[in-house]
PDB file of N, CA and C in Angstrom:
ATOM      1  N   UNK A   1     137.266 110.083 101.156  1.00  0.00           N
ATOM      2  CA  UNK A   1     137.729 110.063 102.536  1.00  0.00           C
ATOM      3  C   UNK A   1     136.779 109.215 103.372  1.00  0.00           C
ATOM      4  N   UNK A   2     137.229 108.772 104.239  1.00  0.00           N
ATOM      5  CA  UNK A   2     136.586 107.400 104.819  1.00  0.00           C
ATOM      6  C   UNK A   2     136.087 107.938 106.559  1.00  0.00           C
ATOM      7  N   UNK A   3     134.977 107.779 106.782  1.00  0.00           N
ATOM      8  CA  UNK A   3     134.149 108.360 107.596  1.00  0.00           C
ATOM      9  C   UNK A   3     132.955 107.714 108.189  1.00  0.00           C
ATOM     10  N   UNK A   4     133.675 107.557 109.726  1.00  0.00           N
ATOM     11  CA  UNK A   4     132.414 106.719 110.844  1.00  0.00           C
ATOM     12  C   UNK A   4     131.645 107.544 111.402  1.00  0.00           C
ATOM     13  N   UNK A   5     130.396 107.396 111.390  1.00  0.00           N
ATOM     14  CA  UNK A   5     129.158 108.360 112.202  1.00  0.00           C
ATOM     15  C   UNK A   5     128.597 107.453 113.287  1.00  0.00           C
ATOM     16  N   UNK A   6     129.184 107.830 114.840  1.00  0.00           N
ATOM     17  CA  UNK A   6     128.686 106.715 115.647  1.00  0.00           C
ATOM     18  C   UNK A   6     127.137 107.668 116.141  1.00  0.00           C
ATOM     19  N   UNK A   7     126.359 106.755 116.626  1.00  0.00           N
ATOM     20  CA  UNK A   7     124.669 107.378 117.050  1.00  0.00           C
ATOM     21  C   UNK A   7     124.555 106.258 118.121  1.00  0.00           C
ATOM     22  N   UNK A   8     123.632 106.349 118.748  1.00  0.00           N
ATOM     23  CA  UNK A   8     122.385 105.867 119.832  1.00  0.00           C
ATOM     24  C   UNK A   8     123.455 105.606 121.295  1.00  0.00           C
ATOM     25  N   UNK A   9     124.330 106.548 121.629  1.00  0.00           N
ATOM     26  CA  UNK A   9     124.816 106.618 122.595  1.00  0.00           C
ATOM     27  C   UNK A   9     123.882 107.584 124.110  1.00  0.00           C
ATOM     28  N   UNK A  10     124.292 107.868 125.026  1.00  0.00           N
ATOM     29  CA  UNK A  10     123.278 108.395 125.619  1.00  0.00           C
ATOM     30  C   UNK A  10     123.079 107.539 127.386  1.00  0.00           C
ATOM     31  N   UNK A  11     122.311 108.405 128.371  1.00  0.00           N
ATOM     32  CA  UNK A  11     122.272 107.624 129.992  1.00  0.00           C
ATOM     33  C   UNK A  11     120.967 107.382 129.891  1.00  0.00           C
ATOM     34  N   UNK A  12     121.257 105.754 130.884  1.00  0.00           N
ATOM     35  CA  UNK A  12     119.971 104.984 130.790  1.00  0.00           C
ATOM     36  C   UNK A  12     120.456 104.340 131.973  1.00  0.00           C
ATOM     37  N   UNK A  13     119.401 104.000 132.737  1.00  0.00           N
ATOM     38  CA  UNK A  13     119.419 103.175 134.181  1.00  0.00           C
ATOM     39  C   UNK A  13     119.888 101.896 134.176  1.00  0.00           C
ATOM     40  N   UNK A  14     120.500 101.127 135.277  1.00  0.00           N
ATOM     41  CA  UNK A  14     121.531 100.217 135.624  1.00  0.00           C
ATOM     42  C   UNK A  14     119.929  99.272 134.355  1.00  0.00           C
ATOM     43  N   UNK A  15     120.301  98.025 134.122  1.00  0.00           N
ATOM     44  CA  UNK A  15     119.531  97.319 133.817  1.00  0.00           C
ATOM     45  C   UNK A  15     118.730  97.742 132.230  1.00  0.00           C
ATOM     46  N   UNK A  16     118.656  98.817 131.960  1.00  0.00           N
ATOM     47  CA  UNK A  16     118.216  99.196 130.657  1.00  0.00           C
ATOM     48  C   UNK A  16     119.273  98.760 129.299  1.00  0.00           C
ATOM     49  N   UNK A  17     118.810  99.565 128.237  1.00  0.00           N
ATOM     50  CA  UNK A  17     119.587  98.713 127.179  1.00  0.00           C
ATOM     51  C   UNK A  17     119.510 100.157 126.420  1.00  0.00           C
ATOM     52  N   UNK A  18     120.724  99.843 125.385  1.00  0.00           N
ATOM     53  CA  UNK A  18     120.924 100.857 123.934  1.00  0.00           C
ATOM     54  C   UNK A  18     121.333 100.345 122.738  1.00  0.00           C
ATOM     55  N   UNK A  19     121.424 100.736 121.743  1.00  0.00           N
ATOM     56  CA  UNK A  19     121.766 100.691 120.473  1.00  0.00           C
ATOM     57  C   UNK A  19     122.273 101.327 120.161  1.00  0.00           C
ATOM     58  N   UNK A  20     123.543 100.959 119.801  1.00  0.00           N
ATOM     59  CA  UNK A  20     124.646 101.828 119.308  1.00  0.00           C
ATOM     60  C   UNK A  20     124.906 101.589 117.892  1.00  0.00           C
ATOM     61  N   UNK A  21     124.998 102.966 116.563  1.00  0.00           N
ATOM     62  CA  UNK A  21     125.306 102.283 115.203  1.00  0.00           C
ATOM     63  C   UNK A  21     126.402 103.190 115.052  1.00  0.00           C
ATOM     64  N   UNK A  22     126.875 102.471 113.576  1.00  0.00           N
ATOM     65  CA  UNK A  22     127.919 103.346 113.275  1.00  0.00           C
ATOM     66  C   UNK A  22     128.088 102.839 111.988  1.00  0.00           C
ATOM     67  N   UNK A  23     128.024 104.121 110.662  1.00  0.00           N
ATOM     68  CA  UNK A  23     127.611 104.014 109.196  1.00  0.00           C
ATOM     69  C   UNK A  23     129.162 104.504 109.007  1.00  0.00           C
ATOM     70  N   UNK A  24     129.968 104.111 107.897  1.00  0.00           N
ATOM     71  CA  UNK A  24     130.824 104.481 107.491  1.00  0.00           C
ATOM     72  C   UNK A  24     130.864 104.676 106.139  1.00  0.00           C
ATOM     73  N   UNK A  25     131.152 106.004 105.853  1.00  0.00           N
ATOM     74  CA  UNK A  25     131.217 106.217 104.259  1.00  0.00           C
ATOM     75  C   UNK A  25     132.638 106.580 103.812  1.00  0.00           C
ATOM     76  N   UNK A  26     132.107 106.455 102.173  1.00  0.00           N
ATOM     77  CA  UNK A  26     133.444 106.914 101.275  1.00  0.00           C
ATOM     78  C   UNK A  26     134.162 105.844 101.232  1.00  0.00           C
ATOM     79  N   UNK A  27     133.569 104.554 101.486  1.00  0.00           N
ATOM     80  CA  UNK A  27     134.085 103.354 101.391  1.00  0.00           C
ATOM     81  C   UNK A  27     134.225 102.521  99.808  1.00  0.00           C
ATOM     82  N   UNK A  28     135.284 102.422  99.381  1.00  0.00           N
ATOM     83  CA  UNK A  28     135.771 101.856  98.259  1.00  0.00           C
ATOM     84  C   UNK A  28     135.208 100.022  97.980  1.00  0.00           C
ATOM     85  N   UNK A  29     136.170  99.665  98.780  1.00  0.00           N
ATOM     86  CA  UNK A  29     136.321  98.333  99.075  1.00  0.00           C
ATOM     87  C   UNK A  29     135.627  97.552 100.235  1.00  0.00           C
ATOM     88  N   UNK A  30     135.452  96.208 100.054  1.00  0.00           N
ATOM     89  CA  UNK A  30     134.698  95.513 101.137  1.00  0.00           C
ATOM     90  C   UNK A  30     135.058  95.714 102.358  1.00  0.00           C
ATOM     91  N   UNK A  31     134.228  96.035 103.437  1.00  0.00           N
ATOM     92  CA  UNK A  31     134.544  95.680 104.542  1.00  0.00           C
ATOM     93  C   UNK A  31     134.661  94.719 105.456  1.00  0.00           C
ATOM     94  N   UNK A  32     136.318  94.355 105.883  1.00  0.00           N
ATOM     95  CA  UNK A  32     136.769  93.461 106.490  1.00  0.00           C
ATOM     96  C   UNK A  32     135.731  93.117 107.926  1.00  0.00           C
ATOM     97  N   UNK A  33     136.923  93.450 108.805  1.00  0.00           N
ATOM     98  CA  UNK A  33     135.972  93.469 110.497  1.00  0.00           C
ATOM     99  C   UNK A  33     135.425  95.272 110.676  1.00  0.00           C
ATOM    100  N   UNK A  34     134.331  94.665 111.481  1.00  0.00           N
ATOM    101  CA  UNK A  34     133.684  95.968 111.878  1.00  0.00           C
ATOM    102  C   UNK A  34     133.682  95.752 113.804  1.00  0.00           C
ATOM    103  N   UNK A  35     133.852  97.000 114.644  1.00  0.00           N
ATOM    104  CA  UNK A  35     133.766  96.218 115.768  1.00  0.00           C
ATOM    105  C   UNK A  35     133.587  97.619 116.540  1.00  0.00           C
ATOM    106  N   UNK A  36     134.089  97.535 118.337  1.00  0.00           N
ATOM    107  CA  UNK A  36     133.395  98.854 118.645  1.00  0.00           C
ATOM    108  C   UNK A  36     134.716  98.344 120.226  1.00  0.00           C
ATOM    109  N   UNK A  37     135.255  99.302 120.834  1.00  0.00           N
ATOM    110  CA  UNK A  37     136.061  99.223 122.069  1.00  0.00           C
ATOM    111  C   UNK A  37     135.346 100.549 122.590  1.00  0.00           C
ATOM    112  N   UNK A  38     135.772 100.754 123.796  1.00  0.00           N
ATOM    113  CA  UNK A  38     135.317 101.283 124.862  1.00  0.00           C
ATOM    114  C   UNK A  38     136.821 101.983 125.736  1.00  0.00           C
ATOM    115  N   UNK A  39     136.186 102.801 126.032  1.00  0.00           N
ATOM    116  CA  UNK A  39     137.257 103.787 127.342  1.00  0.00           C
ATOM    117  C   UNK A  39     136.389 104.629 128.456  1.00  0.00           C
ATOM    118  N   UNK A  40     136.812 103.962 129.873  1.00  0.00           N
ATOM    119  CA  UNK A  40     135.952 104.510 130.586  1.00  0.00           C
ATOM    120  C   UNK A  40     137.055 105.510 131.405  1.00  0.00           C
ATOM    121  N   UNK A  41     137.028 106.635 132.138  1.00  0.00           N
ATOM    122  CA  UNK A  41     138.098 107.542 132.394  1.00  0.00           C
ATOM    123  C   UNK A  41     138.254 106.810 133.629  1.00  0.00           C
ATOM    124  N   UNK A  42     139.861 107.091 132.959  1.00  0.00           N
ATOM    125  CA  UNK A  42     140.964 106.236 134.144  1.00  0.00           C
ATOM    126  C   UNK A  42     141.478 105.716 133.742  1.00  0.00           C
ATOM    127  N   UNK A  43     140.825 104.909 132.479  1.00  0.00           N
ATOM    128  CA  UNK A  43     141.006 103.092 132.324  1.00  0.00           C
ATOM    129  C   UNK A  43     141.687 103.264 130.490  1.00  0.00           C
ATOM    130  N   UNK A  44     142.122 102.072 130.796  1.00  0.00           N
ATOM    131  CA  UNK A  44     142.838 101.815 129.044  1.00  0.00           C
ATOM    132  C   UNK A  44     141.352 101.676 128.246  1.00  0.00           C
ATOM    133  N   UNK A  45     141.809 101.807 126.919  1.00  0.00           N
ATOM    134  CA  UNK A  45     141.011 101.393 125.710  1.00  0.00           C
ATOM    135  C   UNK A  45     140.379  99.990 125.580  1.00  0.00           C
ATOM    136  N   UNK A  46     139.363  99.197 126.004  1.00  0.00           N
ATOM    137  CA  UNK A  46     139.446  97.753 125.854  1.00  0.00           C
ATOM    138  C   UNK A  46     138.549  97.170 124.282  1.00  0.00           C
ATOM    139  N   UNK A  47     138.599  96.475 124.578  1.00  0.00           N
ATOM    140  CA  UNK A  47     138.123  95.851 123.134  1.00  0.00           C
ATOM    141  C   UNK A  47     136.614  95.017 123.909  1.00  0.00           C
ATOM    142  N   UNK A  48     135.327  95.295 122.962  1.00  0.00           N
ATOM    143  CA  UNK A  48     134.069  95.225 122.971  1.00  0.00           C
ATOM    144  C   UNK A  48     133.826  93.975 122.782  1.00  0.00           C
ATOM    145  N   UNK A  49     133.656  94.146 121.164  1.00  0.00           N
ATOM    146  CA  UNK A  49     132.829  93.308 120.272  1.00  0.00           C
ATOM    147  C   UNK A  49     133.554  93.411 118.961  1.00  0.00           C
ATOM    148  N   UNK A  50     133.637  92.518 118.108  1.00  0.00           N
ATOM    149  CA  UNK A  50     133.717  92.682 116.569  1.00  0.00           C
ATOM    150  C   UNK A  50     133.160  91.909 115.852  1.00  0.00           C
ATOM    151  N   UNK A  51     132.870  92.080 113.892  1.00  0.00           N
ATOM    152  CA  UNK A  51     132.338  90.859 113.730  1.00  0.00           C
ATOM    153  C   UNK A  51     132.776  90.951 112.288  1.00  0.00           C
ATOM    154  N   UNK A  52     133.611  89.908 111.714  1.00  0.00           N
ATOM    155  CA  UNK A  52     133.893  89.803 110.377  1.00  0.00           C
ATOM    156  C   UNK A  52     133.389  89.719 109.026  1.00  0.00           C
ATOM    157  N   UNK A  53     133.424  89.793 108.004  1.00  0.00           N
ATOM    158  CA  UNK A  53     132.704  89.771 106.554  1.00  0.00           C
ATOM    159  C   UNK A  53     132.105  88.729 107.046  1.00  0.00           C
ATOM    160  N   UNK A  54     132.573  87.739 107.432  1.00  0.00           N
ATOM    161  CA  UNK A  54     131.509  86.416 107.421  1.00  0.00           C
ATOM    162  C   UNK A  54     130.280  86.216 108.800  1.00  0.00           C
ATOM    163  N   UNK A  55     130.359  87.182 109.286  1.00  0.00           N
ATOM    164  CA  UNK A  55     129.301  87.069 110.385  1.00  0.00           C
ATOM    165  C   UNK A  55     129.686  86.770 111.722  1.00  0.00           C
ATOM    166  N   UNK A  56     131.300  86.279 111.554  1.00  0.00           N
ATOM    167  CA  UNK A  56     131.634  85.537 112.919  1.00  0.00           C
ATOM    168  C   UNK A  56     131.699  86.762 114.069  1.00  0.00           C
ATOM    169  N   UNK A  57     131.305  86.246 115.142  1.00  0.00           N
ATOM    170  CA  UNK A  57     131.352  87.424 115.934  1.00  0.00           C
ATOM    171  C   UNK A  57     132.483  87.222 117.134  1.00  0.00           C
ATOM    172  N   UNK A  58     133.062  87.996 117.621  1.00  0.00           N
ATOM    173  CA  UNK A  58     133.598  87.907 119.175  1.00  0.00           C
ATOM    174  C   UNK A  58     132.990  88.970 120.330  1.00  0.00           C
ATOM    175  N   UNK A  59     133.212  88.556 121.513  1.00  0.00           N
ATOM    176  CA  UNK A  59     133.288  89.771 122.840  1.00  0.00           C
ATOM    177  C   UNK A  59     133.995  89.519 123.775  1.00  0.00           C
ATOM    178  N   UNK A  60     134.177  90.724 124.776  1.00  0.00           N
ATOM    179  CA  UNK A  60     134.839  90.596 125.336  1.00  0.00           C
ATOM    180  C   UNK A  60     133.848  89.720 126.470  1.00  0.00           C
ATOM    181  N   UNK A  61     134.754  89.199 127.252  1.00  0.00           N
ATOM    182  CA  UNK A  61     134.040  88.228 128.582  1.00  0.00           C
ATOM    183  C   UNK A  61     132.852  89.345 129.162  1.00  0.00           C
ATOM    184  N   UNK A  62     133.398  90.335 129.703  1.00  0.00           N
ATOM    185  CA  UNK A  62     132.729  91.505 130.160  1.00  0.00           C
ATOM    186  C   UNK A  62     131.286  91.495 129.451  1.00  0.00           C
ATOM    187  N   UNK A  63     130.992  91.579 128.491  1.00  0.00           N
ATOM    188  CA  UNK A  63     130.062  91.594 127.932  1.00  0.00           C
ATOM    189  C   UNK A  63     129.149  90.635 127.125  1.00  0.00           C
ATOM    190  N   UNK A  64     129.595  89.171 127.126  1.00  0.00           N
ATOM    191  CA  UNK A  64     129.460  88.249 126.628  1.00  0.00           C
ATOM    192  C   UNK A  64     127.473  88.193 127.473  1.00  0.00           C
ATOM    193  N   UNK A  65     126.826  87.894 126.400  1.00  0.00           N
ATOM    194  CA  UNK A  65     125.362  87.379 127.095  1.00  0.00           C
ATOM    195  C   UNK A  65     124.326  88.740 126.994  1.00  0.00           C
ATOM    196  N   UNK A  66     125.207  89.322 127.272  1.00  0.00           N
ATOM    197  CA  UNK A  66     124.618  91.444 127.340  1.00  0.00           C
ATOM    198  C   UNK A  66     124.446  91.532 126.021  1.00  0.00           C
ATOM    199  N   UNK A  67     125.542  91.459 125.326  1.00  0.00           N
ATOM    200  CA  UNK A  67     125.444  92.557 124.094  1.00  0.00           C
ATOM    201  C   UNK A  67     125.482  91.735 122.918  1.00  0.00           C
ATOM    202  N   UNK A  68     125.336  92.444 121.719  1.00  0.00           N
ATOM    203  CA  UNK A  68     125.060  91.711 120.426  1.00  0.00           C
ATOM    204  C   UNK A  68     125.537  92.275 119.453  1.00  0.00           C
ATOM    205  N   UNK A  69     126.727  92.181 118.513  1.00  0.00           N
ATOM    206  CA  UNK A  69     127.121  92.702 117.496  1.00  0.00           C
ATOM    207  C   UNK A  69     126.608  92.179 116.189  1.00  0.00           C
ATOM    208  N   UNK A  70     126.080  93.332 115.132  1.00  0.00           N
ATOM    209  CA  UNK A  70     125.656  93.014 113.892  1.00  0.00           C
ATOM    210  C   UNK A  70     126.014  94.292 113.009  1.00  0.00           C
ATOM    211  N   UNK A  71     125.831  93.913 111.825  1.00  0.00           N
ATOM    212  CA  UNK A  71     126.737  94.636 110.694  1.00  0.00           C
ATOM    213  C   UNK A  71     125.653  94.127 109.412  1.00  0.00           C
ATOM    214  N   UNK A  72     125.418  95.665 108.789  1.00  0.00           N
ATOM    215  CA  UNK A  72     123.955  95.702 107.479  1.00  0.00           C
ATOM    216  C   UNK A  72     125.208  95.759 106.208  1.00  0.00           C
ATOM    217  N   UNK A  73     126.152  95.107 105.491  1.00  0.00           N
ATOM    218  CA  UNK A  73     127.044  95.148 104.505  1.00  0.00           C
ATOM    219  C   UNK A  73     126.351  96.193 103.474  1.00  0.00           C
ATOM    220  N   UNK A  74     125.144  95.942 103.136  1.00  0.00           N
ATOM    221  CA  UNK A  74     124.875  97.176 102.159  1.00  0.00           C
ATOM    222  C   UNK A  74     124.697  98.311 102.778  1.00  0.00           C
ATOM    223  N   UNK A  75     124.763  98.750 103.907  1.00  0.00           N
ATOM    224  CA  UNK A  75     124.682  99.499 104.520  1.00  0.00           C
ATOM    225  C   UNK A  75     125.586 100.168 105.139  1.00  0.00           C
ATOM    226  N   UNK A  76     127.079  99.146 105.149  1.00  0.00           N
ATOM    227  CA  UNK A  76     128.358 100.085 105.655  1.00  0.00           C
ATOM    228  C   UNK A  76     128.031 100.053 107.146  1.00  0.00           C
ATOM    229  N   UNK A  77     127.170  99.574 107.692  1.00  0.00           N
ATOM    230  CA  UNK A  77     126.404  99.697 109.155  1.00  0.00           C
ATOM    231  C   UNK A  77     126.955  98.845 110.186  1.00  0.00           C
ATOM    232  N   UNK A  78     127.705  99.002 111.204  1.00  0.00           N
ATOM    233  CA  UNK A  78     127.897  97.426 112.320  1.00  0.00           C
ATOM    234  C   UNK A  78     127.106  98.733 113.540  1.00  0.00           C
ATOM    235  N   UNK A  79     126.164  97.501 114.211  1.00  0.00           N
ATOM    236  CA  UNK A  79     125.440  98.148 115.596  1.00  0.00           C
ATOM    237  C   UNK A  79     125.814  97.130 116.721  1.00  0.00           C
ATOM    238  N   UNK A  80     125.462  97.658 118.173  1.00  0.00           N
ATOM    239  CA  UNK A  80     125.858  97.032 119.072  1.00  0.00           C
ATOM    240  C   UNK A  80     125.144  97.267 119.798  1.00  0.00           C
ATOM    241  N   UNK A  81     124.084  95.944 120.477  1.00  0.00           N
ATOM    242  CA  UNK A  81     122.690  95.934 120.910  1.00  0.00           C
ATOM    243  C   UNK A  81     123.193  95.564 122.647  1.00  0.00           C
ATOM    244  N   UNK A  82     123.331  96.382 123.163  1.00  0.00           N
ATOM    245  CA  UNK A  82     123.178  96.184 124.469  1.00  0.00           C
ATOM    246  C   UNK A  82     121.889  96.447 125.733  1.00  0.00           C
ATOM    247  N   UNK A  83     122.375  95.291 126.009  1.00  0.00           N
ATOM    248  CA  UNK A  83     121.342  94.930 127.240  1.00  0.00           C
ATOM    249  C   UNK A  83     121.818  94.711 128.831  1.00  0.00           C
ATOM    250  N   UNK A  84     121.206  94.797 129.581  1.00  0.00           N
ATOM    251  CA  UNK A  84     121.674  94.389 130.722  1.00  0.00           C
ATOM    252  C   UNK A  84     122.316  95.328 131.508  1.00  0.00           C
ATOM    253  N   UNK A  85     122.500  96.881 131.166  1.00  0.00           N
ATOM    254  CA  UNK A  85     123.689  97.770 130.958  1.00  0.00           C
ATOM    255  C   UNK A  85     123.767  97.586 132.515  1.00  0.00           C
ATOM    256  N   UNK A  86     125.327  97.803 132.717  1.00  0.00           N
ATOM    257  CA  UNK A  86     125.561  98.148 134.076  1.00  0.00           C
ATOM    258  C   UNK A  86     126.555  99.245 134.275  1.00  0.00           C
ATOM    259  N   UNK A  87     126.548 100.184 135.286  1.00  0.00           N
ATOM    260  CA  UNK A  87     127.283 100.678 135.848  1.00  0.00           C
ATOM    261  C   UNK A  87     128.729 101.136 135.470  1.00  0.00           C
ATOM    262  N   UNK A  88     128.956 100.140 134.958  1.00  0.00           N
ATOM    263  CA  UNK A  88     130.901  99.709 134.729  1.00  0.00           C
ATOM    264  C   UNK A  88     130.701  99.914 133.538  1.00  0.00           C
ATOM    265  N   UNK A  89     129.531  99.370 132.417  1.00  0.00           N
ATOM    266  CA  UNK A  89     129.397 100.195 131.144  1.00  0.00           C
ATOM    267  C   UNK A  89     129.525 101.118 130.832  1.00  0.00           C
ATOM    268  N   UNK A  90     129.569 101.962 131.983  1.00  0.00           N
ATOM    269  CA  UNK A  90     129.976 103.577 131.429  1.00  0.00           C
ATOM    270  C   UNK A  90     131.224 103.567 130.648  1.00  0.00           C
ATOM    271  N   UNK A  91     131.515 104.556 129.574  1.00  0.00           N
ATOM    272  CA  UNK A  91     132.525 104.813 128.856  1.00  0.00           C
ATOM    273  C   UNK A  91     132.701 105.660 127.602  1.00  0.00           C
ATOM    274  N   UNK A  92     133.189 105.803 126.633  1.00  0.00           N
ATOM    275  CA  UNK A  92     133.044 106.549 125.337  1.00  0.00           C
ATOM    276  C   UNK A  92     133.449 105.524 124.429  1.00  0.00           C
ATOM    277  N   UNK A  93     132.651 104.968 123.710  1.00  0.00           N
ATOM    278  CA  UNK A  93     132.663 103.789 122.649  1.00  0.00           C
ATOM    279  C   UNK A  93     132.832 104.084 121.837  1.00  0.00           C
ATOM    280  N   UNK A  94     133.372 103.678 120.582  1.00  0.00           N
ATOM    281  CA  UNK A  94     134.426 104.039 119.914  1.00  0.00           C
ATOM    282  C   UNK A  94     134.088 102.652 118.276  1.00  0.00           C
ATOM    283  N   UNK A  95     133.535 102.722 117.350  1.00  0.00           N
ATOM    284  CA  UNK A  95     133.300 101.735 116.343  1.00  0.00           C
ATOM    285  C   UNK A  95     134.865 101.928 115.460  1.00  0.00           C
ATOM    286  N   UNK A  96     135.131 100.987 115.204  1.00  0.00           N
ATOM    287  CA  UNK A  96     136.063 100.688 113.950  1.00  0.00           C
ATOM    288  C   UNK A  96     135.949  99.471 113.158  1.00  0.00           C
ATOM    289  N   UNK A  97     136.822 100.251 111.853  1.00  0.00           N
ATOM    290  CA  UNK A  97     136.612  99.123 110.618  1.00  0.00           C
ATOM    291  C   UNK A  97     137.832  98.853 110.195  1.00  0.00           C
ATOM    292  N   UNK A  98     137.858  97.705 109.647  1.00  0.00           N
ATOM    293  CA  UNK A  98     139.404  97.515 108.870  1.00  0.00           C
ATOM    294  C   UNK A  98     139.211  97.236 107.460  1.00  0.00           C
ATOM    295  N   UNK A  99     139.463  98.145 106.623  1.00  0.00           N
ATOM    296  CA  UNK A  99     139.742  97.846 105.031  1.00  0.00           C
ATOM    297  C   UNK A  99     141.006  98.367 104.564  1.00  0.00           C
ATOM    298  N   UNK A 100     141.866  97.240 104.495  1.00  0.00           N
ATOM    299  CA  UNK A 100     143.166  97.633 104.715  1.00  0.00           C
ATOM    300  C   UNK A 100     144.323  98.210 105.491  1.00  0.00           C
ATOM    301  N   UNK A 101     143.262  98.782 106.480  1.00  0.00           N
ATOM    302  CA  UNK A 101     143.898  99.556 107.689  1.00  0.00           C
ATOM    303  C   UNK A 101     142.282 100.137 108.262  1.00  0.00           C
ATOM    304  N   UNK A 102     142.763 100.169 109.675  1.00  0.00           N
ATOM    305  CA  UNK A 102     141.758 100.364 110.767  1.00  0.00           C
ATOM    306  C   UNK A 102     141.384 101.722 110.574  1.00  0.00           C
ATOM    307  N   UNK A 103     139.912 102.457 110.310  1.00  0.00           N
ATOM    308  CA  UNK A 103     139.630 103.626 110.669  1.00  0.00           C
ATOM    309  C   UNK A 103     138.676 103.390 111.820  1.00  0.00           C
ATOM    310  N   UNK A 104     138.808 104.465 112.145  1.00  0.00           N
ATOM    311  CA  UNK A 104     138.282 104.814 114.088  1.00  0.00           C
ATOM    312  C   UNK A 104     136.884 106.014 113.728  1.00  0.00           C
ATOM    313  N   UNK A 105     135.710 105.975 114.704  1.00  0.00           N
ATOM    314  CA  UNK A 105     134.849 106.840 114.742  1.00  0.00           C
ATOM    315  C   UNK A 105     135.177 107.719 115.731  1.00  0.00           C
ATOM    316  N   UNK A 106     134.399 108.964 115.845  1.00  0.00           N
ATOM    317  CA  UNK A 106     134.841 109.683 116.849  1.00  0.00           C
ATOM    318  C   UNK A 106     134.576 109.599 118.353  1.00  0.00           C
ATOM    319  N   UNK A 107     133.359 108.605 118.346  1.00  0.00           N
ATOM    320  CA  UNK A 107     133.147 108.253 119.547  1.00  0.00           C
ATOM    321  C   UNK A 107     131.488 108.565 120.606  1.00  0.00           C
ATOM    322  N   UNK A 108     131.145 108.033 120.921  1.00  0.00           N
ATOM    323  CA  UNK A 108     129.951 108.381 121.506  1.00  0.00           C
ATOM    324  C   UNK A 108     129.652 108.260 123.164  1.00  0.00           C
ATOM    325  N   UNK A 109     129.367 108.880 123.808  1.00  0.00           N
ATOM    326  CA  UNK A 109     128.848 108.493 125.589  1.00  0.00           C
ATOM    327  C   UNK A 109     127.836 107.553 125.714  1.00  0.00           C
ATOM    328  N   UNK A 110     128.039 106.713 126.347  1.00  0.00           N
ATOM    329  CA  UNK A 110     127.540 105.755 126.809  1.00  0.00           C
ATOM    330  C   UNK A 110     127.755 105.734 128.916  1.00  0.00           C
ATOM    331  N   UNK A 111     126.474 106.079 129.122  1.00  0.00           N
ATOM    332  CA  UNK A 111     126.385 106.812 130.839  1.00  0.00           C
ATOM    333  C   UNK A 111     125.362 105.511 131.540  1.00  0.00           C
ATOM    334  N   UNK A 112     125.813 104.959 132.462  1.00  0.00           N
ATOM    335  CA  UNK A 112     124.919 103.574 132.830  1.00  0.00           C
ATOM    336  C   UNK A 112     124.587 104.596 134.425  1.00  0.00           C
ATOM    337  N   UNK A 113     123.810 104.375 135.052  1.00  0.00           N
ATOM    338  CA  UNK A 113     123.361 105.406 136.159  1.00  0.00           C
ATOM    339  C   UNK A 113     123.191 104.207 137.347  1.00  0.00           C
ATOM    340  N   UNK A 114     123.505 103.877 138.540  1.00  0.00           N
ATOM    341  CA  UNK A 114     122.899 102.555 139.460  1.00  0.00           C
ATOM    342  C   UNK A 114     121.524 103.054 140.009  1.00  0.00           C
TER     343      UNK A 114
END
């Protein structure tokens, strides 16, 4: 059974930074994209960051310059190095993988304070 453990969520002042990981086990097969969306209450689900078997990465505009997506393959591991945090970062972040079909983590707080 296939299983995301998200960690380093948590409140930190406008301008501070976190690390967010997320290990997935019971994994068979290679992992495709690894990536991480966000939901702040109120608001739809948006899309973060992701980054493919080959390293390529995307973000969203929102976060472009701030944050940094990386992924340990022997490790089953994609993290998401944010910096800059602001305010509007608040949300419950959310890692997923696709190997064959998308599994979802359960989610972590992420609290930006002004």
């Amino acid at each position: 059974q296939v299983q995301l453990v998200e960690s380093g969520g948590g409140l930190v002042q406008a301008g501070g930074s976190l690390r967010l990981s997320c290990a997935a086990s019971g994994i068979i097969f290679s992992i495709d994209t690894m990536g991480w969306y966000r939901q702040a209450p109120g608001k739809q689900r948006e899309f973060v960051a992701s980054i493919n078997s080959g390293g390529s990465a995307k973000y969203a505009d929102s976060v472009t310059g701030r944050f940094a997506i990386s992924r340990d393959n022997a490790k089953n591991t994609v993290y998401l190095q944010m910096n800059s945090l602001k305010p509007e970062d608040t949300a419950v972040y959310s890692c997923y993988i696709t190997v064959a079909r998308d599994y979802w983590g359960q989610g972590t707080q992420v609290t930006v304070s002004s």
